[in-house]
N, C-alpha and C. Protein backbone atom coordinates (compact mmCIF):
# COMPACT_ATOMS: atom_id res chain seq x y z
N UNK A 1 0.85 -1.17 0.00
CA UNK A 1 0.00 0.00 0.00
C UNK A 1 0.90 1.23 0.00
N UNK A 2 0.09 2.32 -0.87
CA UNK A 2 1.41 3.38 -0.79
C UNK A 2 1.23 4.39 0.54
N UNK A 3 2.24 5.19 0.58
CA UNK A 3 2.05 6.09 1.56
C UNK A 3 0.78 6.94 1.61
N UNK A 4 0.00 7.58 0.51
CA UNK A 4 -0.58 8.36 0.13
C UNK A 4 -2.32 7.52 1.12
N UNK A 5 -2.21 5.85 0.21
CA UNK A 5 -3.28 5.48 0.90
C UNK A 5 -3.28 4.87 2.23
N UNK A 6 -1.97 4.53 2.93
CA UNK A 6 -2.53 4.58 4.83
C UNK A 6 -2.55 5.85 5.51
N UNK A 7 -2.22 7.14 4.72
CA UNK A 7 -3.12 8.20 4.86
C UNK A 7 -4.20 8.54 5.14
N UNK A 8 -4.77 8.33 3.69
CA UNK A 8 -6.44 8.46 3.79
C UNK A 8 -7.09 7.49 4.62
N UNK A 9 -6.18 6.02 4.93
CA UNK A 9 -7.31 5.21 5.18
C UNK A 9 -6.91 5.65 7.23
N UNK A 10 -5.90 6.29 7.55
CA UNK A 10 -5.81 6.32 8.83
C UNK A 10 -6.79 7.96 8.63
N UNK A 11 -6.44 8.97 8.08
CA UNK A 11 -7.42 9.84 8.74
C UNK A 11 -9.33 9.46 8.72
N UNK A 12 -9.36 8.04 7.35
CA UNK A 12 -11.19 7.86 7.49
C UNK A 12 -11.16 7.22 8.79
N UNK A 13 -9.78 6.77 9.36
CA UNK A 13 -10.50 5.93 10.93
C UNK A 13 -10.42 4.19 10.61
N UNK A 14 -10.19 4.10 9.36
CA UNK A 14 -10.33 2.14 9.09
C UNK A 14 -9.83 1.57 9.72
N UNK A 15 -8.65 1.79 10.23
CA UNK A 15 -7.48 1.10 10.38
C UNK A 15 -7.72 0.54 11.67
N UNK A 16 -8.06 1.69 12.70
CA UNK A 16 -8.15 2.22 14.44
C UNK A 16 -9.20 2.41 14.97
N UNK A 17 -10.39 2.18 14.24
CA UNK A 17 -11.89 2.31 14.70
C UNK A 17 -12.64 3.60 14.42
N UNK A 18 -13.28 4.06 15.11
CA UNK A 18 -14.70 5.01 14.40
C UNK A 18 -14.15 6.25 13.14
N UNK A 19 -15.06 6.85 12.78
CA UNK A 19 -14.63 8.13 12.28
C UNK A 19 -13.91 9.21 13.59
N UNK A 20 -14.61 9.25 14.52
CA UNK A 20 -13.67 10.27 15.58
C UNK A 20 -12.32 10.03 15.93
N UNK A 21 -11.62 8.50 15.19
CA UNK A 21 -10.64 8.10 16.12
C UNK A 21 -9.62 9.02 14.97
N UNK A 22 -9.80 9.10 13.88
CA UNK A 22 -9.14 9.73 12.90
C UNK A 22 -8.81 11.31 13.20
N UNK A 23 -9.68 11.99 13.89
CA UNK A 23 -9.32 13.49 13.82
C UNK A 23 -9.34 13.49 15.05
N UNK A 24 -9.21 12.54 16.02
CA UNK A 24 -8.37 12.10 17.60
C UNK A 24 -6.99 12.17 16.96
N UNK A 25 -6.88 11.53 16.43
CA UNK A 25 -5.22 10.94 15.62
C UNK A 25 -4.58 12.72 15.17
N UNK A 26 -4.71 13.08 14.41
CA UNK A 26 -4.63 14.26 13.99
C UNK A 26 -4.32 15.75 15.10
N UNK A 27 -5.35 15.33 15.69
CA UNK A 27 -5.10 16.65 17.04
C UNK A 27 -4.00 15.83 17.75
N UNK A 28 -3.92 14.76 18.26
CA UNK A 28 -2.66 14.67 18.78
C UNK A 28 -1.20 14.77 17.91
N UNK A 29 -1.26 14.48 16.69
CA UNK A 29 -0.15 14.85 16.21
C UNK A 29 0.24 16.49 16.02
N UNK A 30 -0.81 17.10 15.53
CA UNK A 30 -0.75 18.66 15.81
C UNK A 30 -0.50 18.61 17.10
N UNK A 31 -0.93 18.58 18.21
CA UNK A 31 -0.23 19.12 19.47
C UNK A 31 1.13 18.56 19.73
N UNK A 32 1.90 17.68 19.26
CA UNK A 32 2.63 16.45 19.57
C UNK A 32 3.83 17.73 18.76
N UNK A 33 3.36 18.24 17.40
CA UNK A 33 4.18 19.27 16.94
C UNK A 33 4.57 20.22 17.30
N UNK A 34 3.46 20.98 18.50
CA UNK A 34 3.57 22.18 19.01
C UNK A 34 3.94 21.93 20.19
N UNK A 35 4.11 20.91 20.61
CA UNK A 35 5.40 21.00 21.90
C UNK A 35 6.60 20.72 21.46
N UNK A 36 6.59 19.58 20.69
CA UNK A 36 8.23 19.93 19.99
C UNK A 36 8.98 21.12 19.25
N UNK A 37 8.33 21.80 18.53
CA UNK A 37 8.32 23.44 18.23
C UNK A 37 8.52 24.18 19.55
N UNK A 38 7.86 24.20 20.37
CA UNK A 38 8.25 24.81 21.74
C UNK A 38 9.58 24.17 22.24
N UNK A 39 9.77 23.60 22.49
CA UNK A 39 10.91 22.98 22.86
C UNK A 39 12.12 23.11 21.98
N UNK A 40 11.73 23.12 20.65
CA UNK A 40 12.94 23.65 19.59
C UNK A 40 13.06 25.15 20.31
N UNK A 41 12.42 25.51 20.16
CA UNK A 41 12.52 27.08 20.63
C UNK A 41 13.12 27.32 21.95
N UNK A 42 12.87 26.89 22.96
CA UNK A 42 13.96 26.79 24.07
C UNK A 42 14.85 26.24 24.10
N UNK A 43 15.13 25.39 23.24
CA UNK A 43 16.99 24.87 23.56
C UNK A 43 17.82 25.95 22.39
N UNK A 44 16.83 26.88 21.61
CA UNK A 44 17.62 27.52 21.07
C UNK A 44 17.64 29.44 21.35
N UNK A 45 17.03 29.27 22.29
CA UNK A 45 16.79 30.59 23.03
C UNK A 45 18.30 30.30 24.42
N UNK A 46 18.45 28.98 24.63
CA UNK A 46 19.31 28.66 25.82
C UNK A 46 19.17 28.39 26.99
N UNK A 47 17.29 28.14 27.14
CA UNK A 47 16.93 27.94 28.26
C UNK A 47 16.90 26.52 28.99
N UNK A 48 17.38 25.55 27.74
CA UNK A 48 17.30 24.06 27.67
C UNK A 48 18.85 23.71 27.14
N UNK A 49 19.36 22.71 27.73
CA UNK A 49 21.01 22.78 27.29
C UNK A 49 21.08 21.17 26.46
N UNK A 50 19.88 20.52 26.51
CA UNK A 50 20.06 19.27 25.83
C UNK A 50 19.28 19.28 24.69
N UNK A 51 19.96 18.71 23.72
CA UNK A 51 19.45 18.33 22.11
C UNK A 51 19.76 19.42 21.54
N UNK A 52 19.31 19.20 20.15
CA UNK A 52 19.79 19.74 18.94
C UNK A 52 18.15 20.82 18.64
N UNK A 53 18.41 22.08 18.50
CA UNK A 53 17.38 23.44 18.30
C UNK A 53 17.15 22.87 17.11
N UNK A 54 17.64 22.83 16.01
CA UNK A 54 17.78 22.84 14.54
C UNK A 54 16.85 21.13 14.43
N UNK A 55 17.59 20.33 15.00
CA UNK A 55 16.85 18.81 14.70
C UNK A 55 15.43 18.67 15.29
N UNK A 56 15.40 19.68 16.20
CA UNK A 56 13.42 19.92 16.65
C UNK A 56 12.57 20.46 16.16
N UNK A 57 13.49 21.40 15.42
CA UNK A 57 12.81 22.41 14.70
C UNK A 57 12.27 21.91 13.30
N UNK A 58 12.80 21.19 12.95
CA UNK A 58 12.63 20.29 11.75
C UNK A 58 11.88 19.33 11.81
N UNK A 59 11.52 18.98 13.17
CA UNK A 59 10.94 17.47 13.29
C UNK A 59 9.60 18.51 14.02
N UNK A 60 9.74 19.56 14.08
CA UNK A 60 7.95 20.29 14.27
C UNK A 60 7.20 20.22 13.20
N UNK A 61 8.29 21.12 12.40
CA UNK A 61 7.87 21.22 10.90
C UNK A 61 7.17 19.89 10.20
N UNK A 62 7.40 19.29 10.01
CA UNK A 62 7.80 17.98 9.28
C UNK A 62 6.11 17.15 10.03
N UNK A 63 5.92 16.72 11.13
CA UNK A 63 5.27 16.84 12.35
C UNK A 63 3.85 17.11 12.02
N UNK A 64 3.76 18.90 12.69
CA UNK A 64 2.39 19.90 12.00
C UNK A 64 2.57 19.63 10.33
N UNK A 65 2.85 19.04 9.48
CA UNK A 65 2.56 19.17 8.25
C UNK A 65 2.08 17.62 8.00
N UNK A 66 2.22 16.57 8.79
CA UNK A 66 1.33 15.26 8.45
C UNK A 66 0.72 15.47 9.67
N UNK A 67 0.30 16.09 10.34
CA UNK A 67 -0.74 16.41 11.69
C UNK A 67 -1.78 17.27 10.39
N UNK A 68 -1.34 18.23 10.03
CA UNK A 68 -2.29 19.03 8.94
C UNK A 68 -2.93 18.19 7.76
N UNK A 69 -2.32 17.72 6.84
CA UNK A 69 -2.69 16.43 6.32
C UNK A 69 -3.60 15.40 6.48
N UNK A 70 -3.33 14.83 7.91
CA UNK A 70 -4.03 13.78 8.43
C UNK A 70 -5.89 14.57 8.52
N UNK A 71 -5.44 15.97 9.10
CA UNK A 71 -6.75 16.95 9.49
C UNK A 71 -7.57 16.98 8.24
N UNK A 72 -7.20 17.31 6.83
CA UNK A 72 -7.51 17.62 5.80
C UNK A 72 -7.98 16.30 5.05
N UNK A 73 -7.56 15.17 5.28
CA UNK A 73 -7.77 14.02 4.75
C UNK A 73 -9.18 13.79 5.28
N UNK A 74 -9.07 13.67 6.61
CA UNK A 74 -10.67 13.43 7.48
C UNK A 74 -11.45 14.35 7.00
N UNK A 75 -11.44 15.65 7.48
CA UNK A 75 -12.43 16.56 6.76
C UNK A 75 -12.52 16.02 5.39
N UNK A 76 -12.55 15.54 4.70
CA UNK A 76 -12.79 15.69 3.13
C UNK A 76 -13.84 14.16 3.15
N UNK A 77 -12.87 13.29 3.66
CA UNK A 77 -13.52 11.87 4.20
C UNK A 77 -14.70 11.89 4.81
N UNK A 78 -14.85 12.84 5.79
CA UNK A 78 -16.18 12.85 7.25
C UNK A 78 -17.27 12.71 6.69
N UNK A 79 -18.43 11.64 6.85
CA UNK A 79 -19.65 11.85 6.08
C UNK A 79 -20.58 12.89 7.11
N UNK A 80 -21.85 13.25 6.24
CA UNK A 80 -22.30 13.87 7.21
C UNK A 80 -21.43 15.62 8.16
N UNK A 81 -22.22 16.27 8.67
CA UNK A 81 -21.66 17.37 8.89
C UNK A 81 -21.15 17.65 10.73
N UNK A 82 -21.20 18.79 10.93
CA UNK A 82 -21.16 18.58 12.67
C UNK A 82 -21.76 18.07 13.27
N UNK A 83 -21.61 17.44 14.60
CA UNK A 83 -22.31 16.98 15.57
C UNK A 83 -22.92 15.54 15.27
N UNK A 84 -22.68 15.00 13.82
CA UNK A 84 -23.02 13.99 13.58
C UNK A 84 -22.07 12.51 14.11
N UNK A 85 -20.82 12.99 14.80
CA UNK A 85 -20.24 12.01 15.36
C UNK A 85 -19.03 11.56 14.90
N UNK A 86 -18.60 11.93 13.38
CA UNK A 86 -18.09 11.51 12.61
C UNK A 86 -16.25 12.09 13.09
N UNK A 87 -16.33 13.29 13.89
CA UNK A 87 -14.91 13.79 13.82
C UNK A 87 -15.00 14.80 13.03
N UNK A 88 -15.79 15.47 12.19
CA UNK A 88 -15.47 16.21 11.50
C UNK A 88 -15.41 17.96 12.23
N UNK A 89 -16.03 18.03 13.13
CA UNK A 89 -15.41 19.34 14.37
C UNK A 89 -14.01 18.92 15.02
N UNK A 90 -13.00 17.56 15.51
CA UNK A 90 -12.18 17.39 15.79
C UNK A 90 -10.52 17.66 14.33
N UNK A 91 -11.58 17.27 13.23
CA UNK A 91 -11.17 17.57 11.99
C UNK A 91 -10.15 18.85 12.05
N UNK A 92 -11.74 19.77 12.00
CA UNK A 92 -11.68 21.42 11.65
C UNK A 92 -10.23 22.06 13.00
N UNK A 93 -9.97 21.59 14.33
CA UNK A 93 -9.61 22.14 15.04
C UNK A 93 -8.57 21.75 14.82
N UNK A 94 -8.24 20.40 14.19
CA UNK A 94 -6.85 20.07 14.20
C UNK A 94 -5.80 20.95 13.20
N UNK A 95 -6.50 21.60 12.53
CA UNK A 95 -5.95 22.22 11.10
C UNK A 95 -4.83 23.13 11.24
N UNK A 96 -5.56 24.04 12.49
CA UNK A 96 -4.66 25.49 13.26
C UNK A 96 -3.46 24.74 14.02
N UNK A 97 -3.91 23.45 14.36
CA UNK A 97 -2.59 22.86 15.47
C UNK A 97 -1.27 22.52 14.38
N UNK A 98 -2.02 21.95 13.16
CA UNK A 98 -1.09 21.49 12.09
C UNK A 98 -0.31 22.50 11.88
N UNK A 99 -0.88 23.39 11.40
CA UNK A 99 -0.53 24.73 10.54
C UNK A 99 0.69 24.96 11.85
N UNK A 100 0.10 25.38 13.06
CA UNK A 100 1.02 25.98 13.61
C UNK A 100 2.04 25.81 14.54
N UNK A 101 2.01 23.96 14.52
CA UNK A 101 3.48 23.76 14.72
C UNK A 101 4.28 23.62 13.69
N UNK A 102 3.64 23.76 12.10
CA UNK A 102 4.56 24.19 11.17
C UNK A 102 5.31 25.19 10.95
N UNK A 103 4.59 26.31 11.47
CA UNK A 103 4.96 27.54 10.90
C UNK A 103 5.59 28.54 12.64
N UNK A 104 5.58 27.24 13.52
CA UNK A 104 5.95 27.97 15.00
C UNK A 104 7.75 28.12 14.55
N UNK A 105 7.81 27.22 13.63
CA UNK A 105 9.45 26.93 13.50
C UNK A 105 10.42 27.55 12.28
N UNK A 106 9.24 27.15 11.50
CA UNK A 106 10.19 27.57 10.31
C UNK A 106 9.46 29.26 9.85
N UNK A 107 9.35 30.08 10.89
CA UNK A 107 9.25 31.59 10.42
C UNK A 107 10.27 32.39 10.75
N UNK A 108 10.59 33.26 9.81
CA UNK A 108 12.09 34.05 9.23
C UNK A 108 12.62 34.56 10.99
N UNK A 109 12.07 34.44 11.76
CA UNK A 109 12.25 34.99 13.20
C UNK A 109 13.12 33.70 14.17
N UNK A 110 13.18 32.60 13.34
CA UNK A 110 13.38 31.29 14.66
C UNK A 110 15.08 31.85 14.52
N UNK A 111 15.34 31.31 15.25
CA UNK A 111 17.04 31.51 15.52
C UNK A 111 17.69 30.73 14.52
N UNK A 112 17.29 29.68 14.02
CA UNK A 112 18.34 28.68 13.07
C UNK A 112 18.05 28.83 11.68
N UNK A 113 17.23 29.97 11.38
CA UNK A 113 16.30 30.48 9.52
C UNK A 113 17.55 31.57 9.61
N UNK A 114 18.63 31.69 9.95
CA UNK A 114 19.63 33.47 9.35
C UNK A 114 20.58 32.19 9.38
């Protein structure tokens, strides 16, 4: 199976059970990004003296962008609209988490982008 389809078939939920378990999956990887993004950011501010700023920062990025993905796959997948059970409000929230442990790291301001 290619990469593209245990994608789709993990954000419809096949794999792991209901439709909600899919944009469960998703918000935790978006948040899973935005603490590692935070944490890139303090070992390269100097407030943290272990690991590599640059190798966290990359692995946020990298992270929020199949956390965003996974979000976008479900939404498109979700039958039915809100409140119907499906994940598709867990969907929608995961999107901002994606986005922004992507963009917590790699904006022209992080210490390791000059």
């Amino acid at each position: 199976m290619s990469v593209s389809g245990m994608m789709m078939v993990a954000a419809e939920g096949g794999i792991i059970g209901d439709g909600r378990t899919g944009a469960n999956l998703a918000l935790g990887v978006g948040l899973l990004g935005l603490a590692v993004g935070r944490l890139a950011l303090a070992r390269a501010g100097g407030r943290i003296s272990t690991g590599n700023a640059r190798a966290g920062g990359m692995s946020a990025i990298a992270v929020g962008t199949v956390g965003t993905i996974l979000a976008v796959l479900h939404m498109g997948t979700a039958g039915g609209g809100p409140g119907t059970g499906n994940g598709l409000v867990g969907a929608v929230l995961a999107i901002p988490l994606g986005v922004g442990a992507a963009f917590l790291c790699s904006a022209p301001t992080a210490p390791w982008s000059a």
